[in-house]
PDB file of N, CA and C in Angstrom:
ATOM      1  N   UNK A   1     214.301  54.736  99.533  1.00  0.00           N
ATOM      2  CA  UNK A   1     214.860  53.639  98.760  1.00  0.00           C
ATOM      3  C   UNK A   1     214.832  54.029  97.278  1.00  0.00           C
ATOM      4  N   UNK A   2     215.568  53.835  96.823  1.00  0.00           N
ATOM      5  CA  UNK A   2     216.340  54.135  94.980  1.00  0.00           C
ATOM      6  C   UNK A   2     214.805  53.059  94.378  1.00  0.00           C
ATOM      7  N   UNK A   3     214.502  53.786  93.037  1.00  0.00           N
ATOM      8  CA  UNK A   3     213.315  53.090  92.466  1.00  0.00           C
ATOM      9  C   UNK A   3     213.166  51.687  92.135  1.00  0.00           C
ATOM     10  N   UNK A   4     215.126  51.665  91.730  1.00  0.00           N
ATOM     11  CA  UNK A   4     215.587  50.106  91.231  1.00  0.00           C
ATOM     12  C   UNK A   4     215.558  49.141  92.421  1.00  0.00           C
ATOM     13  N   UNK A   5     216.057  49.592  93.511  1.00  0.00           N
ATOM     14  CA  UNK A   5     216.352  48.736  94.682  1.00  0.00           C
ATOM     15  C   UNK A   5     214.553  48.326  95.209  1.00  0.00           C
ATOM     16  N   UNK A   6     213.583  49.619  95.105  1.00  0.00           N
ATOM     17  CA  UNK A   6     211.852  49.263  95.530  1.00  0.00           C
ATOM     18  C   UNK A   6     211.529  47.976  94.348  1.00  0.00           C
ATOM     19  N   UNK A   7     211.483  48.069  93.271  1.00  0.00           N
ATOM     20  CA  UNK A   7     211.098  47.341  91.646  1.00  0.00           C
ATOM     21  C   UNK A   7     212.041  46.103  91.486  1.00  0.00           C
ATOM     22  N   UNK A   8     212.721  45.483  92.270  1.00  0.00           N
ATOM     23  CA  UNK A   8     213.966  44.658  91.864  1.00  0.00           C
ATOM     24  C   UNK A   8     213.383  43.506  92.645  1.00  0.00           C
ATOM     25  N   UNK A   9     212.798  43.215  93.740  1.00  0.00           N
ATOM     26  CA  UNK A   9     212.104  42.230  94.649  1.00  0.00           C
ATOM     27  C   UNK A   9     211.091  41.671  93.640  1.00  0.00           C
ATOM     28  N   UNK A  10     210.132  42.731  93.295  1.00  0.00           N
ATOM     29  CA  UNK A  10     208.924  42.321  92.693  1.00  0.00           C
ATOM     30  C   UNK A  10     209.265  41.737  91.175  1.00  0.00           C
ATOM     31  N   UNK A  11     210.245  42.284  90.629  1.00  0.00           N
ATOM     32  CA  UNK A  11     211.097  41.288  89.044  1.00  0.00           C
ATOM     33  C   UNK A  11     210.968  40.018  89.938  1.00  0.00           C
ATOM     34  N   UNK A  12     211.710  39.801  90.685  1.00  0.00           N
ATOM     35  CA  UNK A  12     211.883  38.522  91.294  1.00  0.00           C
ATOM     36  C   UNK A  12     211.303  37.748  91.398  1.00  0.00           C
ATOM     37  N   UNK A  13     210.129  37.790  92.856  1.00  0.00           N
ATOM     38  CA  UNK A  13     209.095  37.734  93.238  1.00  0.00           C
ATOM     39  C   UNK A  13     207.718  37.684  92.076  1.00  0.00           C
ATOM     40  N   UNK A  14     207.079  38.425  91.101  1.00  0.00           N
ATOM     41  CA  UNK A  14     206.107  38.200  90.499  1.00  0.00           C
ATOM     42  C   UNK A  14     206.785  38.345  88.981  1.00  0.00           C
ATOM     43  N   UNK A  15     207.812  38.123  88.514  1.00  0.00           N
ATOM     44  CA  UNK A  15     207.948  38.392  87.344  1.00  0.00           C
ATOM     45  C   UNK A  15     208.842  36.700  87.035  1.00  0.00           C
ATOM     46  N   UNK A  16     209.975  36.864  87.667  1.00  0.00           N
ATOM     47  CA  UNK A  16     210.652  36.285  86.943  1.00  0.00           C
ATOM     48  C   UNK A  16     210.657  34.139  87.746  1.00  0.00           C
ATOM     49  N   UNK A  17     210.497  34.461  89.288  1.00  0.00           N
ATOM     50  CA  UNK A  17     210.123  32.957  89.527  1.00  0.00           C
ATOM     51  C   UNK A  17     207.987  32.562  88.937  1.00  0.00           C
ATOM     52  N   UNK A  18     207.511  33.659  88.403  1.00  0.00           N
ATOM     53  CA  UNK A  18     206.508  33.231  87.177  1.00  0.00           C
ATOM     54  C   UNK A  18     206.729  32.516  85.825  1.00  0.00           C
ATOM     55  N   UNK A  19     207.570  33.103  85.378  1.00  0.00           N
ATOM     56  CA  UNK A  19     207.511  32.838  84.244  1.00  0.00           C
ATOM     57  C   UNK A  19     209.211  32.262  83.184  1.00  0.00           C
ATOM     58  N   UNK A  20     209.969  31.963  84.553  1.00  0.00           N
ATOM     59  CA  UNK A  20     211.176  32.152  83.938  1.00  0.00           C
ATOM     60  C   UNK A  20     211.662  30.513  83.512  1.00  0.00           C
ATOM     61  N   UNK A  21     210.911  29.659  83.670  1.00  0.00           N
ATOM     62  CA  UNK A  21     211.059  28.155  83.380  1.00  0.00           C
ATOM     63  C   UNK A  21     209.936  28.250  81.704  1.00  0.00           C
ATOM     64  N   UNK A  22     209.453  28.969  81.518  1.00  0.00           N
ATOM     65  CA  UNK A  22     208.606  29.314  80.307  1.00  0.00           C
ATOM     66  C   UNK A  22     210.165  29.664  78.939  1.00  0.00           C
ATOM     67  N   UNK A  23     209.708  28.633  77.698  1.00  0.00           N
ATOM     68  CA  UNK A  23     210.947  28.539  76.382  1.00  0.00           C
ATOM     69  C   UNK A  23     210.274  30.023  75.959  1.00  0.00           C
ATOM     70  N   UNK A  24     209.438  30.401  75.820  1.00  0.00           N
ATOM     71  CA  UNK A  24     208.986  32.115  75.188  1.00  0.00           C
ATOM     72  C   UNK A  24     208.940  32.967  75.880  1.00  0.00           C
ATOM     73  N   UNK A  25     209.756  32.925  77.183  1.00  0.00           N
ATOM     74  CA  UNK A  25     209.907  33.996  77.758  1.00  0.00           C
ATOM     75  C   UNK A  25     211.554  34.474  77.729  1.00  0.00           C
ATOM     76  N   UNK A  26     212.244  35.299  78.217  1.00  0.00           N
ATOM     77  CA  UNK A  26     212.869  35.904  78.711  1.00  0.00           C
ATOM     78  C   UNK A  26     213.603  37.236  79.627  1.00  0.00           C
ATOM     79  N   UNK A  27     214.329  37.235  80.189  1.00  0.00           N
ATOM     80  CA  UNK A  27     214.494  38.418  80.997  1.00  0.00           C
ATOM     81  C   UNK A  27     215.533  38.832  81.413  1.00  0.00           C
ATOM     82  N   UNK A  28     216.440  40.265  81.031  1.00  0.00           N
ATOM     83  CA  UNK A  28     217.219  40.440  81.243  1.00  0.00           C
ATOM     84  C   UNK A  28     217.456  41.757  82.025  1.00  0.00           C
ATOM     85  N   UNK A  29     218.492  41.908  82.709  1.00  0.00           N
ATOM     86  CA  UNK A  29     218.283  43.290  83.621  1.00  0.00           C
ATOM     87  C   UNK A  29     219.940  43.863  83.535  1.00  0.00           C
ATOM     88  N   UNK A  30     219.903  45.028  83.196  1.00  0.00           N
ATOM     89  CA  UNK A  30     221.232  45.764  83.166  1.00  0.00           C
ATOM     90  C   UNK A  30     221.724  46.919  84.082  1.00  0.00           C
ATOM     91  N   UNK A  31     222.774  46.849  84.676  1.00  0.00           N
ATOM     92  CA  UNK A  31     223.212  47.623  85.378  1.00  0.00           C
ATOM     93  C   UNK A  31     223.571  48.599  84.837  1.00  0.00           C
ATOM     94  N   UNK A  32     223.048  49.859  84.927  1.00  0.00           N
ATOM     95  CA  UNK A  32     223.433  50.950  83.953  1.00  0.00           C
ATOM     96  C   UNK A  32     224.799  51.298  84.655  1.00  0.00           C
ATOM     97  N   UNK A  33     226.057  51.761  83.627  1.00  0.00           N
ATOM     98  CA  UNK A  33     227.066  52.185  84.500  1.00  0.00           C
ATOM     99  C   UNK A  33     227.894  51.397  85.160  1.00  0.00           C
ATOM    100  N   UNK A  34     227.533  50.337  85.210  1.00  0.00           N
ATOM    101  CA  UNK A  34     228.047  48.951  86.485  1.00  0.00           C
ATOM    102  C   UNK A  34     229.177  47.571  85.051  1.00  0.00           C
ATOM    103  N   UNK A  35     230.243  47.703  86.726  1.00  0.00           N
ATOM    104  CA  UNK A  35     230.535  46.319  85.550  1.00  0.00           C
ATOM    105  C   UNK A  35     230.412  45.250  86.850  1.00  0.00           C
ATOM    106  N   UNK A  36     230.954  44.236  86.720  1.00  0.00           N
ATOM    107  CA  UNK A  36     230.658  42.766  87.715  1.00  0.00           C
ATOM    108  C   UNK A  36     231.441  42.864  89.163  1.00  0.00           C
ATOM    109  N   UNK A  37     232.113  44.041  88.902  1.00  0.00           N
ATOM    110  CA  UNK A  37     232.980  44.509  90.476  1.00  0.00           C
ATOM    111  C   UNK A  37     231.955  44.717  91.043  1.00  0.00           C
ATOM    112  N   UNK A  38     230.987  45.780  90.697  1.00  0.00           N
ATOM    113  CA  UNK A  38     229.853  46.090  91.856  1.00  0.00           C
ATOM    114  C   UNK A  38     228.673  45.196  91.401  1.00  0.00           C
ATOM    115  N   UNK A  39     228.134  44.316  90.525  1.00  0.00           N
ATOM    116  CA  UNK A  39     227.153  43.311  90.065  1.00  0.00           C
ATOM    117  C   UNK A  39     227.318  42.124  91.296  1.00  0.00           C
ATOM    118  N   UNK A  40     228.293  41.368  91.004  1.00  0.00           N
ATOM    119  CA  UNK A  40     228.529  39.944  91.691  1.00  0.00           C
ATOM    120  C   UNK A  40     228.699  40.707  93.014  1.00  0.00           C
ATOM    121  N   UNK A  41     228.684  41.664  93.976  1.00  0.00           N
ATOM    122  CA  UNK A  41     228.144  41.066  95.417  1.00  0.00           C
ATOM    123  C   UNK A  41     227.034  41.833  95.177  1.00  0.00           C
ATOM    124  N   UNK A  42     226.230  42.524  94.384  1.00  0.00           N
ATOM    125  CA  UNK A  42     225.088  42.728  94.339  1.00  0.00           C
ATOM    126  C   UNK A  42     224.316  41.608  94.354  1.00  0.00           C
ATOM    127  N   UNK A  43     224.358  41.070  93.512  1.00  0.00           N
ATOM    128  CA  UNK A  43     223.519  39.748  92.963  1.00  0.00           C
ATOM    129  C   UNK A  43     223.810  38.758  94.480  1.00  0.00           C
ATOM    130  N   UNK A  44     224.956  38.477  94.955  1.00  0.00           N
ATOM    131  CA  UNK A  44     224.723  37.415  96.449  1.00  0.00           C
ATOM    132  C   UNK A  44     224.252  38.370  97.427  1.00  0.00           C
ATOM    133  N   UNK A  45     224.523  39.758  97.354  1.00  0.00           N
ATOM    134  CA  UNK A  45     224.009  40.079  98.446  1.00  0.00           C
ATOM    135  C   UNK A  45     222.134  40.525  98.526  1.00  0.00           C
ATOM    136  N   UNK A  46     221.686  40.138  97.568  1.00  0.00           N
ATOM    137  CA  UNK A  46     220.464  40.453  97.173  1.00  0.00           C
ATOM    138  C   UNK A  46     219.509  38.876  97.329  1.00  0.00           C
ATOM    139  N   UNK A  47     220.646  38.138  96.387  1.00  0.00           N
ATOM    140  CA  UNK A  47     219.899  36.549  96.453  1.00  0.00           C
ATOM    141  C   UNK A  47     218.941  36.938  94.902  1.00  0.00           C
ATOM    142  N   UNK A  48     219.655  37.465  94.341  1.00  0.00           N
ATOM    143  CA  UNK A  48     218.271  37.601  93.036  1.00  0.00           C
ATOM    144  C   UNK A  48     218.739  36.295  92.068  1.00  0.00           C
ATOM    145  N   UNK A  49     217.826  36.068  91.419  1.00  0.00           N
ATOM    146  CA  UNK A  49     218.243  34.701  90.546  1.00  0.00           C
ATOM    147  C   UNK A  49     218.299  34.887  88.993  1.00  0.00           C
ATOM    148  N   UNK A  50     217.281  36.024  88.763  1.00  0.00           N
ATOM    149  CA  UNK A  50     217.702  36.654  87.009  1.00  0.00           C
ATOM    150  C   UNK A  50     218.823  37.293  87.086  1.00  0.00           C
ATOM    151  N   UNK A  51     218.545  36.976  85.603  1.00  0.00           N
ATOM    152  CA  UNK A  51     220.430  37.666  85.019  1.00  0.00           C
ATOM    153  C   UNK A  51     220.798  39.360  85.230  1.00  0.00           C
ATOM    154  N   UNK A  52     221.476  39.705  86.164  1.00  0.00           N
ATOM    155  CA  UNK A  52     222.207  40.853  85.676  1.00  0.00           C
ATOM    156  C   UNK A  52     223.285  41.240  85.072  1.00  0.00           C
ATOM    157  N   UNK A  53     222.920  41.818  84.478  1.00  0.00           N
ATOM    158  CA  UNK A  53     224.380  42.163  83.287  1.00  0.00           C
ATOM    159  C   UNK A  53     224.619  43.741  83.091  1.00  0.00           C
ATOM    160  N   UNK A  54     226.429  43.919  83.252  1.00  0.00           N
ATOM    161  CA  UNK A  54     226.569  45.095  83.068  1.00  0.00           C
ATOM    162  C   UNK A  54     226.406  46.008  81.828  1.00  0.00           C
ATOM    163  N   UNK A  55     226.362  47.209  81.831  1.00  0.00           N
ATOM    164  CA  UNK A  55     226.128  47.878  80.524  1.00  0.00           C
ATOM    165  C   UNK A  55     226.782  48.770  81.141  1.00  0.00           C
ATOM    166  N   UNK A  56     228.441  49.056  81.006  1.00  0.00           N
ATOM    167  CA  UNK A  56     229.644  49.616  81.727  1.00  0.00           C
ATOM    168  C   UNK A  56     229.201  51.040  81.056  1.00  0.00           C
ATOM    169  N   UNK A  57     228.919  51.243  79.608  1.00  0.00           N
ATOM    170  CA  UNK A  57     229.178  52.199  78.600  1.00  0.00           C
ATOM    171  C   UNK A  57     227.421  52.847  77.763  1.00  0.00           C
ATOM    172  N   UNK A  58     227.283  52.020  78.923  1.00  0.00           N
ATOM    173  CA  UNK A  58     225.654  52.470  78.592  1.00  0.00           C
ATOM    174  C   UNK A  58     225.042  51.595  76.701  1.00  0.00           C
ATOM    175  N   UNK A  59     225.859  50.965  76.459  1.00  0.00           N
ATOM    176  CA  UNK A  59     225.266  50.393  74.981  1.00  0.00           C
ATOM    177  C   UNK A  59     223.768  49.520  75.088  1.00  0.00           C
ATOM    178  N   UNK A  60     223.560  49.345  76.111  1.00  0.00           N
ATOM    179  CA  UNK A  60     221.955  48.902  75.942  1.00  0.00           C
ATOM    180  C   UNK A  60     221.235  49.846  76.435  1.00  0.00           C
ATOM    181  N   UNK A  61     221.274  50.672  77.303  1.00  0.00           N
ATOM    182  CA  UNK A  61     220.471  51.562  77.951  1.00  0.00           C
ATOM    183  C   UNK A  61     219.892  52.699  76.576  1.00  0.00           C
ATOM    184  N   UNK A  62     221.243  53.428  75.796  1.00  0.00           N
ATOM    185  CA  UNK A  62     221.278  54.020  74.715  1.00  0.00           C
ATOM    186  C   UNK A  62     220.241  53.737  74.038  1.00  0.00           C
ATOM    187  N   UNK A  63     220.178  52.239  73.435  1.00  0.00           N
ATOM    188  CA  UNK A  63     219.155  52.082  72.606  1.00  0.00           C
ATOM    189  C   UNK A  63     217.707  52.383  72.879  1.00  0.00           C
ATOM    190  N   UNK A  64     217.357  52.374  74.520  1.00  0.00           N
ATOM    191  CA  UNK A  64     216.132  52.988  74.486  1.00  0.00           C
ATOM    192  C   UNK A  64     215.633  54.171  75.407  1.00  0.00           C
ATOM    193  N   UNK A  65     217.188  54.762  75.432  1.00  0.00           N
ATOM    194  CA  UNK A  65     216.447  56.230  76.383  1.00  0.00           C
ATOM    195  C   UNK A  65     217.884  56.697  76.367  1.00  0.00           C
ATOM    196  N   UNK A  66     217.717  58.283  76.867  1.00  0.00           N
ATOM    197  CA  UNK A  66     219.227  59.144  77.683  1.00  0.00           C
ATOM    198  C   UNK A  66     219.344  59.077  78.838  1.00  0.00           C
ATOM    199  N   UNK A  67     218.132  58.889  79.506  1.00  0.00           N
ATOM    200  CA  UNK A  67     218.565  59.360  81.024  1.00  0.00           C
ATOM    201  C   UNK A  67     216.826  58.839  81.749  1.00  0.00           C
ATOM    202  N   UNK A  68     217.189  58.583  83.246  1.00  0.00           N
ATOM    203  CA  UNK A  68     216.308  58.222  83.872  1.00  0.00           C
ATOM    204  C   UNK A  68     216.296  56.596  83.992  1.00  0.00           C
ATOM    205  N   UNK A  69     216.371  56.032  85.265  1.00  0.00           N
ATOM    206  CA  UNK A  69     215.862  54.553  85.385  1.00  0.00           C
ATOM    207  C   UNK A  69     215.194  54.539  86.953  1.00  0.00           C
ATOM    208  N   UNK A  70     214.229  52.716  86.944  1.00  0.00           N
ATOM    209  CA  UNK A  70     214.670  52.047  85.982  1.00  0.00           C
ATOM    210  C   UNK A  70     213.876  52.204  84.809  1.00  0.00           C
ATOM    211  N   UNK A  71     213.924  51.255  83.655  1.00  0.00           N
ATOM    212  CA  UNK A  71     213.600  51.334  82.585  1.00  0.00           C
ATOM    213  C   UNK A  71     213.027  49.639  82.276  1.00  0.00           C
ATOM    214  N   UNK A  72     211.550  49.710  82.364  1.00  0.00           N
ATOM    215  CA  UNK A  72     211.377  48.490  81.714  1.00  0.00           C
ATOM    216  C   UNK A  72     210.472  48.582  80.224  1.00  0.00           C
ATOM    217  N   UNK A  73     211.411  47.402  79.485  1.00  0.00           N
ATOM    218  CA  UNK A  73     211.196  47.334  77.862  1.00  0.00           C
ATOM    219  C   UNK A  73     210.095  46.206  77.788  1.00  0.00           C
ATOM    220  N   UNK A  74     209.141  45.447  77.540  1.00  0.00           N
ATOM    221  CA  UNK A  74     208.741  44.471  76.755  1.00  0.00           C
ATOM    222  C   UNK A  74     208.867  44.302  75.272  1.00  0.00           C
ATOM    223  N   UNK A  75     208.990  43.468  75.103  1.00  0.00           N
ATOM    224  CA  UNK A  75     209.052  42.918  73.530  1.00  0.00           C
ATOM    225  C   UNK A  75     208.056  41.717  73.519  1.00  0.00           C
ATOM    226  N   UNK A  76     207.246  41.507  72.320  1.00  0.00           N
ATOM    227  CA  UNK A  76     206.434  40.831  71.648  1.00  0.00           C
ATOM    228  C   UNK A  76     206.919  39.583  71.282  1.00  0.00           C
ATOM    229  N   UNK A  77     207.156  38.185  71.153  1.00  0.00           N
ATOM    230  CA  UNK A  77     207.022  37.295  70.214  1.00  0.00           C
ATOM    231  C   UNK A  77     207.746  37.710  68.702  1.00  0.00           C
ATOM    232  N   UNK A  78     207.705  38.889  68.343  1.00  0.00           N
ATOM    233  CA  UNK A  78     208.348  38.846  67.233  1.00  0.00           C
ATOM    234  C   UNK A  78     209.228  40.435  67.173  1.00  0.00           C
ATOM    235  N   UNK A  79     209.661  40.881  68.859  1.00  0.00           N
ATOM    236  CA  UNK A  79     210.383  41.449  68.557  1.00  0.00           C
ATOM    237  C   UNK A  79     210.125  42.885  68.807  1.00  0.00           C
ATOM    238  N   UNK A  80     208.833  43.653  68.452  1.00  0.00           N
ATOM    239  CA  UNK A  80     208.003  44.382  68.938  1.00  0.00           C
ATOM    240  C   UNK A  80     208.059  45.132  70.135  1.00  0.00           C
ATOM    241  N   UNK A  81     208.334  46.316  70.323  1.00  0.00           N
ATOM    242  CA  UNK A  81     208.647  46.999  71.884  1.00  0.00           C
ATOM    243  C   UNK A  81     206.563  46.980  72.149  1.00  0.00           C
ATOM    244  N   UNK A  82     206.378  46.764  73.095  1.00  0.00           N
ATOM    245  CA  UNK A  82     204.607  46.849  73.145  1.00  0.00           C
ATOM    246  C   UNK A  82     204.578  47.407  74.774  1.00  0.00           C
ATOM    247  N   UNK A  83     205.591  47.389  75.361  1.00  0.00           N
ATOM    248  CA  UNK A  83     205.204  48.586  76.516  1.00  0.00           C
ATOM    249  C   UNK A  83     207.310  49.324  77.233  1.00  0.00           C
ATOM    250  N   UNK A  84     206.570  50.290  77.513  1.00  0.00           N
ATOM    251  CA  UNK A  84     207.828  50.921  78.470  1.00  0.00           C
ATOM    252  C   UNK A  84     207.426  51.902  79.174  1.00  0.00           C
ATOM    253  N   UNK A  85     208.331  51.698  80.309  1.00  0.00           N
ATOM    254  CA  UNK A  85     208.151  52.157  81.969  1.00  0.00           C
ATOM    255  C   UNK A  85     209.432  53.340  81.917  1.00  0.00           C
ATOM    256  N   UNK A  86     209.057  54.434  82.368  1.00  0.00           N
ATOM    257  CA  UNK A  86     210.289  55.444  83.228  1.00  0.00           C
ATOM    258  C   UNK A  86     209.661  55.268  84.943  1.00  0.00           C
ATOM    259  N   UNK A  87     210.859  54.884  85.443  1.00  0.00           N
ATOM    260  CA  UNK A  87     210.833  54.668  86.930  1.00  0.00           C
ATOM    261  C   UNK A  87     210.063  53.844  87.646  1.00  0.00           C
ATOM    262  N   UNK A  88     210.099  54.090  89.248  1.00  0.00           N
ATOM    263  CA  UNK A  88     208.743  52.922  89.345  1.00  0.00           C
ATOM    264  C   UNK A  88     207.597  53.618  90.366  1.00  0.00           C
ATOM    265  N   UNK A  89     206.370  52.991  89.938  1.00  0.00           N
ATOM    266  CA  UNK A  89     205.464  53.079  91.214  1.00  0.00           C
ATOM    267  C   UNK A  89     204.825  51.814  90.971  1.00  0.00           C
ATOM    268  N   UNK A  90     203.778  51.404  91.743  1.00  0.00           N
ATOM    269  CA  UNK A  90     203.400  50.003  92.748  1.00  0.00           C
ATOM    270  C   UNK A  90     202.123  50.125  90.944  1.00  0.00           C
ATOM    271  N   UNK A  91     201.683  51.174  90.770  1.00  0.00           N
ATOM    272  CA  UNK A  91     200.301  51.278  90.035  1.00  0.00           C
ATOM    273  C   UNK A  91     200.948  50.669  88.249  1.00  0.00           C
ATOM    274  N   UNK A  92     202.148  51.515  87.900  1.00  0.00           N
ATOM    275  CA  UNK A  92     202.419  51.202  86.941  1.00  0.00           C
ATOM    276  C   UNK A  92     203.339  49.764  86.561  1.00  0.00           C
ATOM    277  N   UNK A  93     203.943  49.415  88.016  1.00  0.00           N
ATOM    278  CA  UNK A  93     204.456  47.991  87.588  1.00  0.00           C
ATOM    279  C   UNK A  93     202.940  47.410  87.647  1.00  0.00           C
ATOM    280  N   UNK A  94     201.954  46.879  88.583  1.00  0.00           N
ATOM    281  CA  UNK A  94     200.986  46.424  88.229  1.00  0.00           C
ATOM    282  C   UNK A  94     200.528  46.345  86.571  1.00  0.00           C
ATOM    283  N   UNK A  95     199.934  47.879  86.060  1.00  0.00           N
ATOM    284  CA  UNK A  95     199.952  47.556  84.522  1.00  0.00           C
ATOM    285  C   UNK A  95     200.700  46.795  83.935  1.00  0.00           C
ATOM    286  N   UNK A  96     202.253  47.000  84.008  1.00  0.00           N
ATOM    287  CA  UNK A  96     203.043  45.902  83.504  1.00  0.00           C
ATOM    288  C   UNK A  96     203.185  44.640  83.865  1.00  0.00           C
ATOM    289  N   UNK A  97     202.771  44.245  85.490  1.00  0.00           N
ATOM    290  CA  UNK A  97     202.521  42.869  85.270  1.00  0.00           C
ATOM    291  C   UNK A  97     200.968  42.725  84.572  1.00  0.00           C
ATOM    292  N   UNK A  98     199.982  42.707  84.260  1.00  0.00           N
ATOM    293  CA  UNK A  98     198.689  42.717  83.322  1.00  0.00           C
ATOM    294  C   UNK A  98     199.321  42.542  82.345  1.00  0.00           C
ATOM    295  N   UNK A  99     199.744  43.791  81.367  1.00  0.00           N
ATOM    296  CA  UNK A  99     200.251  43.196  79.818  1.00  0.00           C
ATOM    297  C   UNK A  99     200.889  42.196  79.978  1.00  0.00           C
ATOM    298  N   UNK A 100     202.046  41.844  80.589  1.00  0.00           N
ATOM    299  CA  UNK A 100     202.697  41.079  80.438  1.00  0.00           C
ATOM    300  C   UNK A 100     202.227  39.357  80.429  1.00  0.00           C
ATOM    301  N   UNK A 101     201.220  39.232  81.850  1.00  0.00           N
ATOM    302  CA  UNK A 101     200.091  38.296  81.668  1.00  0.00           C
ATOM    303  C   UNK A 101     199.644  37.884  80.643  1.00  0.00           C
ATOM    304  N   UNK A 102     199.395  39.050  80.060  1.00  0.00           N
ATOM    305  CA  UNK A 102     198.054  38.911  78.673  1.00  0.00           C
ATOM    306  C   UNK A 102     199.310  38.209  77.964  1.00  0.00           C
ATOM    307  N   UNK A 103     200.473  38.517  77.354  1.00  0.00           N
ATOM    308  CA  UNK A 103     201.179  38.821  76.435  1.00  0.00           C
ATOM    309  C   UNK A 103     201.424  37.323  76.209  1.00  0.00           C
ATOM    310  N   UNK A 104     201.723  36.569  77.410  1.00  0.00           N
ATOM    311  CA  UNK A 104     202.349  35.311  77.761  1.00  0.00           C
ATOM    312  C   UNK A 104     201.525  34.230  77.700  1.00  0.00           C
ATOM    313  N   UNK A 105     200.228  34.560  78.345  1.00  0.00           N
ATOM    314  CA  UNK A 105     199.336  33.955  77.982  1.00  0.00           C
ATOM    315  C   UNK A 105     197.878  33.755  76.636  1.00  0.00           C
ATOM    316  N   UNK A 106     198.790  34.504  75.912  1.00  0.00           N
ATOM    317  CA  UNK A 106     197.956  34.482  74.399  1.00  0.00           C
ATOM    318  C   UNK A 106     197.776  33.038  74.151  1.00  0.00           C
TER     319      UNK A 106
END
């Protein structure tokens, strides 16, 4: 299974039905490469409920890498990158759900 397709349940599942009714949170997820031809039956055929959005031309991906996903960014309260992920395993999303805990619950 592709790293995005293993890491995309658990956004779901422990990330985003946590914290996504929260006004200081947010969460966005980009299809690198993808526009809404292959997004929208992704998204019904998945049942995911955060936002995916394409990045046809790579203009968000750019800003924080060349190559390799997925890619997760946090940002701070004021903006602040305070963690990032290349790819996935079970150990390092864990760390990222922890900071992210901490982060939210200051």
């Amino acid at each position: 299974m592709p790293p995005c397709r293993a890491e995309l349940p658990r956004v779901q599942e422990e990330i985003w039905n946590k914290y996504s009714d929260r006004s200081d949170f947010a969460l966005f997820v980009f299809g690198r490469e993808e526009n809404w031809d292959v997004l929208d039956p992704f998204i019904e055929n998945t049942g995911y409920t955060f936002p995916i959005l394409p990045d046809l031309e790579r203009g968000i991906f750019s800003k924080f890498a060349t190559q390799s996903i997925p890619r997760n960014v946090i940002l701070d309260r004021e903006g602040k990158i305070i963690y990032q992920s290349i790819g996935y395993t079970e150990a390092e999303f864990n760390k990222m759900l922890e900071l992210l805990d901490r982060e939210i619950n200051k």
